[in-house]
Protein backbone atom coordinates (compact mmCIF):
# COMPACT_ATOMS: atom_id res chain seq x y z
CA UNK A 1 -30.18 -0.80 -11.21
CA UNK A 2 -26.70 -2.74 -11.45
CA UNK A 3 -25.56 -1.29 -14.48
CA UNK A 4 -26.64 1.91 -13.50
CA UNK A 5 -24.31 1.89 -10.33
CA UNK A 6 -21.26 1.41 -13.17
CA UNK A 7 -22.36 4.09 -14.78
CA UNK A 8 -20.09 6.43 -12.58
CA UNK A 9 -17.12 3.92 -12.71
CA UNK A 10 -16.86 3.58 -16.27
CA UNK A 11 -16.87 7.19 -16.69
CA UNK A 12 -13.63 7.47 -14.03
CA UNK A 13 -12.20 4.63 -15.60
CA UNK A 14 -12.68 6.60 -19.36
CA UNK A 15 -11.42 9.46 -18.01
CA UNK A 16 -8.49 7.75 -16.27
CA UNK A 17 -7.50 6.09 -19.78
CA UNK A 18 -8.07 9.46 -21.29
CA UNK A 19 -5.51 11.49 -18.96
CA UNK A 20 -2.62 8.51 -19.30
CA UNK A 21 0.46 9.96 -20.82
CA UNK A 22 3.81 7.37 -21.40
CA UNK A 23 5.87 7.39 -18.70
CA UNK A 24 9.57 8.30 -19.16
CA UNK A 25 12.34 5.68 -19.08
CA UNK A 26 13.78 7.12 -15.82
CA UNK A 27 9.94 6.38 -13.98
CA UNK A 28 10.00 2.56 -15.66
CA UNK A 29 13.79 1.84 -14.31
CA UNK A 30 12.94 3.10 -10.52
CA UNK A 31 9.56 1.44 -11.04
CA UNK A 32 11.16 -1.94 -11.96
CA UNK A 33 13.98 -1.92 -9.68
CA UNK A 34 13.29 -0.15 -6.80
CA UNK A 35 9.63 1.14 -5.76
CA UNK A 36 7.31 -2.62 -6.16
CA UNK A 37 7.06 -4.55 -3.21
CA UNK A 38 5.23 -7.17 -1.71
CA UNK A 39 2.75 -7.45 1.15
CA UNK A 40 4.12 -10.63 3.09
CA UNK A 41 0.90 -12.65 2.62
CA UNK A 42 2.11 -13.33 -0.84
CA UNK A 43 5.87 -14.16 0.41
CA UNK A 44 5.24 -17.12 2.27
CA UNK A 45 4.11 -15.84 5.53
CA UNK A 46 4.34 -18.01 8.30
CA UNK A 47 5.66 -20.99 5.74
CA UNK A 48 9.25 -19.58 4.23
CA UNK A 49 12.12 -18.39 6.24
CA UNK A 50 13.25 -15.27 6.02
CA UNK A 51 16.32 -16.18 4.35
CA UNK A 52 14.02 -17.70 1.36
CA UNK A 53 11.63 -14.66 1.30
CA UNK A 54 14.41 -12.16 0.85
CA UNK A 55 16.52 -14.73 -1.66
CA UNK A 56 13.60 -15.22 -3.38
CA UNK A 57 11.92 -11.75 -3.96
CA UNK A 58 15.71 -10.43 -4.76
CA UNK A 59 15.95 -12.84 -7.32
CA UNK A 60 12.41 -12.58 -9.13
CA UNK A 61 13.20 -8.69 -9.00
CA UNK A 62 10.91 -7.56 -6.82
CA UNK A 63 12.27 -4.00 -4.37
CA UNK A 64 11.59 -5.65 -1.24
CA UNK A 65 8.59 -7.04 1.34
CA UNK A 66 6.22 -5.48 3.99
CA UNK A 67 6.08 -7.31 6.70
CA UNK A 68 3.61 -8.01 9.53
CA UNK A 69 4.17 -6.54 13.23
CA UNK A 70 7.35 -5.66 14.67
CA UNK A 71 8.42 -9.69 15.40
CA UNK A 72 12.60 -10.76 14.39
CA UNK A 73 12.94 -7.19 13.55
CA UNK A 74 16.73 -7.82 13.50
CA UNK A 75 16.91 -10.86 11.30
CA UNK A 76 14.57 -9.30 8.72
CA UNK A 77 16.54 -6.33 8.01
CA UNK A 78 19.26 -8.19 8.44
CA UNK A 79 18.16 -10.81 5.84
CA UNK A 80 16.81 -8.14 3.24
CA UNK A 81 20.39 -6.49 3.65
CA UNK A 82 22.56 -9.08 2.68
CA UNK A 83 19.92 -10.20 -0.96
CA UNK A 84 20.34 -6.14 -1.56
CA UNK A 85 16.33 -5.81 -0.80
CA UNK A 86 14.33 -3.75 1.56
CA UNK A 87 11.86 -3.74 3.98
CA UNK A 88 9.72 -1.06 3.05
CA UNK A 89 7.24 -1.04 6.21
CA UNK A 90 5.39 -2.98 9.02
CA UNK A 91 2.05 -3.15 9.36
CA UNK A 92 1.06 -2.31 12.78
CA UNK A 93 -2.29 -1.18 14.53
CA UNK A 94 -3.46 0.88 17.32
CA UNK A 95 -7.48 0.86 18.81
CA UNK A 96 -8.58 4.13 19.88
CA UNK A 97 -11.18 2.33 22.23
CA UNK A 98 -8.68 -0.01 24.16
CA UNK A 99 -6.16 1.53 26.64
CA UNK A 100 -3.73 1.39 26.03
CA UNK A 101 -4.06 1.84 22.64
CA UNK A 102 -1.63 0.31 21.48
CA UNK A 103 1.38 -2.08 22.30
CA UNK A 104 4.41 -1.97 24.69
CA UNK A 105 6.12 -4.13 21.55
CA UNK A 106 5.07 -1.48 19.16
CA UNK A 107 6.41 1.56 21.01
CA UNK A 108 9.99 -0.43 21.89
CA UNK A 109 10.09 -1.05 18.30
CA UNK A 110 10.27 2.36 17.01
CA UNK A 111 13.66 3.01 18.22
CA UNK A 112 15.41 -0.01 16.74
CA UNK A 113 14.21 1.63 13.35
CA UNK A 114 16.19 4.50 13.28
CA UNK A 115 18.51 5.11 10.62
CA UNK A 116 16.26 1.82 8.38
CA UNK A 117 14.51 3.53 6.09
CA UNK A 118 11.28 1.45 7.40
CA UNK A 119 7.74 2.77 7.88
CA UNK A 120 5.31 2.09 10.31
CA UNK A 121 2.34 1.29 8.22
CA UNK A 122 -0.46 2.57 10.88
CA UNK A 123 -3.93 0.69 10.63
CA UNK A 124 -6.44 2.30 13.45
CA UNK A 125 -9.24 0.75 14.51
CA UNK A 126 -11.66 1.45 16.84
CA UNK A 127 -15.38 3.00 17.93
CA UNK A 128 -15.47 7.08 18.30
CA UNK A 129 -18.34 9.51 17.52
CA UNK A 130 -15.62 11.91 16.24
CA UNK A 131 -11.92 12.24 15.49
CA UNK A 132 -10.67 13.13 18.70
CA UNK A 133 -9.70 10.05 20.29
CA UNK A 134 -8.03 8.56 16.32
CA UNK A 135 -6.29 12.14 16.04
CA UNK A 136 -4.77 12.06 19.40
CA UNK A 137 -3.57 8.95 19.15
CA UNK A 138 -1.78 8.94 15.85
CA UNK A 139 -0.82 11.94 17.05
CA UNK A 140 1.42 10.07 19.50
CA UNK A 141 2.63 7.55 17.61
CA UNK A 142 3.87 10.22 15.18
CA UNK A 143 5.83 12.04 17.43
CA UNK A 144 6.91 8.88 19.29
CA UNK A 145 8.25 7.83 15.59
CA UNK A 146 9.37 11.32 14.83
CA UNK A 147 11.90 11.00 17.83
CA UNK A 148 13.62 8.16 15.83
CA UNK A 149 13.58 10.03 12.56
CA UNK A 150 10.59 7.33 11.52
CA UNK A 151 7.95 7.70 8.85
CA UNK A 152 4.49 6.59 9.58
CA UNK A 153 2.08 6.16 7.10
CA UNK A 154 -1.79 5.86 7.90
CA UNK A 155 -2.99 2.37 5.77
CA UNK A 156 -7.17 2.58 5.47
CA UNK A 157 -8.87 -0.37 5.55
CA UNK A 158 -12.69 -1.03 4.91
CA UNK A 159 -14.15 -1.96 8.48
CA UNK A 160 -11.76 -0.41 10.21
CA UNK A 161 -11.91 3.21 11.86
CA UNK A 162 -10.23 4.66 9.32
CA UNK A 163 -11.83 2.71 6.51
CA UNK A 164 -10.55 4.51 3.11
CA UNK A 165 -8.17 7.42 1.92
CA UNK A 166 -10.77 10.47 2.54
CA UNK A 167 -10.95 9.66 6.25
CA UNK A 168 -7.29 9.46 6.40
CA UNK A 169 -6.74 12.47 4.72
CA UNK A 170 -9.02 14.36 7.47
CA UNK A 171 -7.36 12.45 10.42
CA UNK A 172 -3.39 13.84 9.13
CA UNK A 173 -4.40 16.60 8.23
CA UNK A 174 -5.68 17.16 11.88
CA UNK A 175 -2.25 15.67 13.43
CA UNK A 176 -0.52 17.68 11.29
CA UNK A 177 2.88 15.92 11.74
CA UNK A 178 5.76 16.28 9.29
CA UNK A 179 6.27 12.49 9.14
CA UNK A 180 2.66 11.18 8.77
CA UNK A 181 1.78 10.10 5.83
CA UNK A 182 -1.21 8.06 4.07
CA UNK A 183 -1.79 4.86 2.28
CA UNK A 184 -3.62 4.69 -1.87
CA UNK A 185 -4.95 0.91 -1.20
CA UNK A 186 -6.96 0.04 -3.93
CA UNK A 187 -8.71 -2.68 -3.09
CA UNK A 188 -10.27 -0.99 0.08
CA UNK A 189 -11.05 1.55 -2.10
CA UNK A 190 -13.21 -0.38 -3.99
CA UNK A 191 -14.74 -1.91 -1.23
CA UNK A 192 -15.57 1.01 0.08
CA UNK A 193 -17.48 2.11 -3.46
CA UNK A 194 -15.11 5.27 -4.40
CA UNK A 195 -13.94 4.00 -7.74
CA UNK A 196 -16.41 6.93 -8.69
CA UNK A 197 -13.93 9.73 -6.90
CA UNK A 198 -10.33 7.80 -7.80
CA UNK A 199 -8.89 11.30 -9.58
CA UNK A 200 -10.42 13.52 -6.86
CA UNK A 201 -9.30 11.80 -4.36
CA UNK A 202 -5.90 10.99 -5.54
CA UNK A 203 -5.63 14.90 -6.08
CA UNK A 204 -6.61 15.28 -2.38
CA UNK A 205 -4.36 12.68 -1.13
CA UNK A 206 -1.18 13.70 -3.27
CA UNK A 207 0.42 15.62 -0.40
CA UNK A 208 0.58 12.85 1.76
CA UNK A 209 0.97 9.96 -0.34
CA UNK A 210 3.58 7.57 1.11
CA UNK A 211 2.32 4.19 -0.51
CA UNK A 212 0.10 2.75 -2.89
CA UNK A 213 -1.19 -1.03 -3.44
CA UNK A 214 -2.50 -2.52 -6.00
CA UNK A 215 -3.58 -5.73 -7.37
CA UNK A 216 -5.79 -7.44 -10.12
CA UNK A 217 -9.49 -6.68 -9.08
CA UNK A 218 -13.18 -6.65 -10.23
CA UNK A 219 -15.06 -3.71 -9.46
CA UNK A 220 -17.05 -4.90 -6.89
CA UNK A 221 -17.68 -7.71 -4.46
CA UNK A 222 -16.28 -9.33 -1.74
CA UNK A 223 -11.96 -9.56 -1.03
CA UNK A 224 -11.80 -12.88 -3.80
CA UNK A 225 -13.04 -10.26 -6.33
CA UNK A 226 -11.16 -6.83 -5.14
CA UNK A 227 -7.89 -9.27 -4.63
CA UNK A 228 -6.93 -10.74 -7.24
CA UNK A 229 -3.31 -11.42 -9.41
CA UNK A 230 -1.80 -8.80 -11.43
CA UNK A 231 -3.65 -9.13 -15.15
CA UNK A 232 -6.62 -10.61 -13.96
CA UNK A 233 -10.57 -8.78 -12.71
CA UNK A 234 -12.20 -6.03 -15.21
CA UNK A 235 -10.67 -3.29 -13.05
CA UNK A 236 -8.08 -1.56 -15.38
CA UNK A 237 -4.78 -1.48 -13.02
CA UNK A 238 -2.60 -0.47 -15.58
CA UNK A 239 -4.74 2.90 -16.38
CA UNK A 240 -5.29 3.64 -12.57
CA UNK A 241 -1.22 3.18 -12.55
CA UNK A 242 -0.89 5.73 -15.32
CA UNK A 243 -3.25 8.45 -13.68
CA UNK A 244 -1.43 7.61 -10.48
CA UNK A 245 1.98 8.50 -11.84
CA UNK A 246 0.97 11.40 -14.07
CA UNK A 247 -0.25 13.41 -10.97
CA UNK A 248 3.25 13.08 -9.83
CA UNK A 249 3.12 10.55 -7.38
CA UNK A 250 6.94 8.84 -7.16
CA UNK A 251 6.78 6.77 -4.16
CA UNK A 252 6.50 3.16 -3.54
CA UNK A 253 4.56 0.71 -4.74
CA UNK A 254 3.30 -2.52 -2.93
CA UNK A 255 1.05 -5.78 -4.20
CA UNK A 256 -1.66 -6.55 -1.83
CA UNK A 257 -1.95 -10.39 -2.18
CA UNK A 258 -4.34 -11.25 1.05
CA UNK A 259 -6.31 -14.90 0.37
CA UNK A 260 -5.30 -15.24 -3.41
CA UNK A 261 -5.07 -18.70 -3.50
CA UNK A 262 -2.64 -21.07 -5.66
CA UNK A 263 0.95 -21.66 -5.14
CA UNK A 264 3.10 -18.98 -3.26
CA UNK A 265 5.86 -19.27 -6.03
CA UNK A 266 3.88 -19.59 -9.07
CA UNK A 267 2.04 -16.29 -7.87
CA UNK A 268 4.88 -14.55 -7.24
CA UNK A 269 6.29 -15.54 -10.69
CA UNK A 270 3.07 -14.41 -12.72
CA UNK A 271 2.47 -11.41 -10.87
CA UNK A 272 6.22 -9.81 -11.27
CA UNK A 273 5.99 -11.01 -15.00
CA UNK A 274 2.84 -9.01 -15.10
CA UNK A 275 4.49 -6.11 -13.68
CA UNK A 276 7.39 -5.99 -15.68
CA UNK A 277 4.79 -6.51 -19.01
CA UNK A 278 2.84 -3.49 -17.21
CA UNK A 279 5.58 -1.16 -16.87
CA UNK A 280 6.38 -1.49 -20.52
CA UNK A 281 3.74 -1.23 -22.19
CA UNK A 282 3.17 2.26 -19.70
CA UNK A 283 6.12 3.31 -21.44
CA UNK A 284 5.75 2.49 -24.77
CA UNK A 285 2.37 3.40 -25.30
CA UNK A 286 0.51 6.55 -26.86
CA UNK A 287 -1.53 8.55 -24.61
């Protein structure tokens, strides 16, 4: 019964491989200089300043960090700024079954972004028989962002409300704001068994597609499988990266590093060497 439940994943992941074409040496210089971030929880979070996250990521060549909450807005733009990095987004949550749904801090934050280039990166969680409740409130927070000139990008995660990209899909395509946007995370993805559907539902996310993660994973199991360093787990990244980017998709891209374990520094080192080795061989290779 296991292998036949990889039946359906090893055909995607044949028909990914299949579909890869090089990618051009204009898509490998934005892809190794400005579009790869990384998800604070492999940038020292809670244990570096912000000084040595932004000197360090700038000088391992990494685009830039996403950050957690709203907290020394300020000083972290201020400190990405001055090492010629960015902060791509913040990861910030609403409930639809609390009221309020979500913070005072989050909705005085929104302002101080205009004019930063910085996304809200919208987790919604939550208990609702329907959509209602999860449309009206991102529905809020869109326009609420929208005032500011403020992208917002819906980020599915397994568990959650909105617990992978299909769901996501439904709930902006129901708020139907100009600056909403939606989240490719791939190791939620897995979690939540749609290696399967990866083409279809990359084709049905497209539109929308603000931001993608990715990291080393296995096909299946629990987060020390699906999150894993760059190069390492059966999953084939690179492939997934190749289908991703022949479909036109030219945004950014961000490592998920949550509970890897090992040194923060040696991680970092590996995984933007795998990267870089990644990239190449993208755009070297024969379809």
């Amino acid at each position: 019964m296991k292998l036949l439940r990889f039946i359906p994943a090893l055909a995607c992941l044949a028909a990914i491989t299949a579909s890869a074409q090089p990618i051009s040496v204009d898509t490998a210089e934005r892809l190794l200089h400005r579009d790869f971030f990384v998800f604070d929880n492999g940038a020292g979070r809670g244990e570096w300043t912000l000084e040595q996250q932004a000197e360090t990521l700038a000088r391992l060549g990494y685009a830039g960090i996403g950050y957690t909450g709203v907290e020394d807005l300020e000083a972290r733009l201020a400190a990405f700024e001055q090492h010629g990095v960015r902060v791509f987004n913040l990861y910030v949550g609403c409930d639809i079954s609390a009221d309020p749904p979500y913070s005072d801090d989050l909705k005085a934050a929104i302002p101080r972004l205009k004019g930063t280039g910085v996304a809200l990166w919208l987790f919604v969680q939550g208990r609702a028989d329907d959509d209602t409740k999860a449309v009206q409130v991102v529905s809020e927070i869109a326009d609420l962002a929208a005032e500011s000139d403020v992208p917002v990008a819906l980020y599915p995660h397994f568990g959650f409300f909105i617990a992978d990209i299909e769901h996501a899909v439904r709930i902006a395509e129901q708020a139907d704001r100009k600056n909403l946007g939606i989240t490719f995370n791939l190791c939620h993805e897995l979690r939540a068994g749609n290696e399967a559907r990866f083409e279809a539902l990359l084709d049905t996310a497209l539109p929308r597609l603000s931001f993608v993660s990715i990291n080393g994973a296995d096909h299946e199991g629990g987060w020390d499988k699906l999150i894993q360093p760059l190069g390492h787990g059966a999953f084939d990244v690179e492939g997934f990266l190749r289908t991703l980017l022949s479909k036109g998709y030219d945004g950014p891209i961000g490592l998920q590093c949550y509970a890897v374990p090992g040194d923060t520094m040696e991680n970092l080192q590996h995984n933007i060497a795998e990267w870089k080795a990644m990239v190449g061989r993208m755009a070297e290779a024969k379809p």
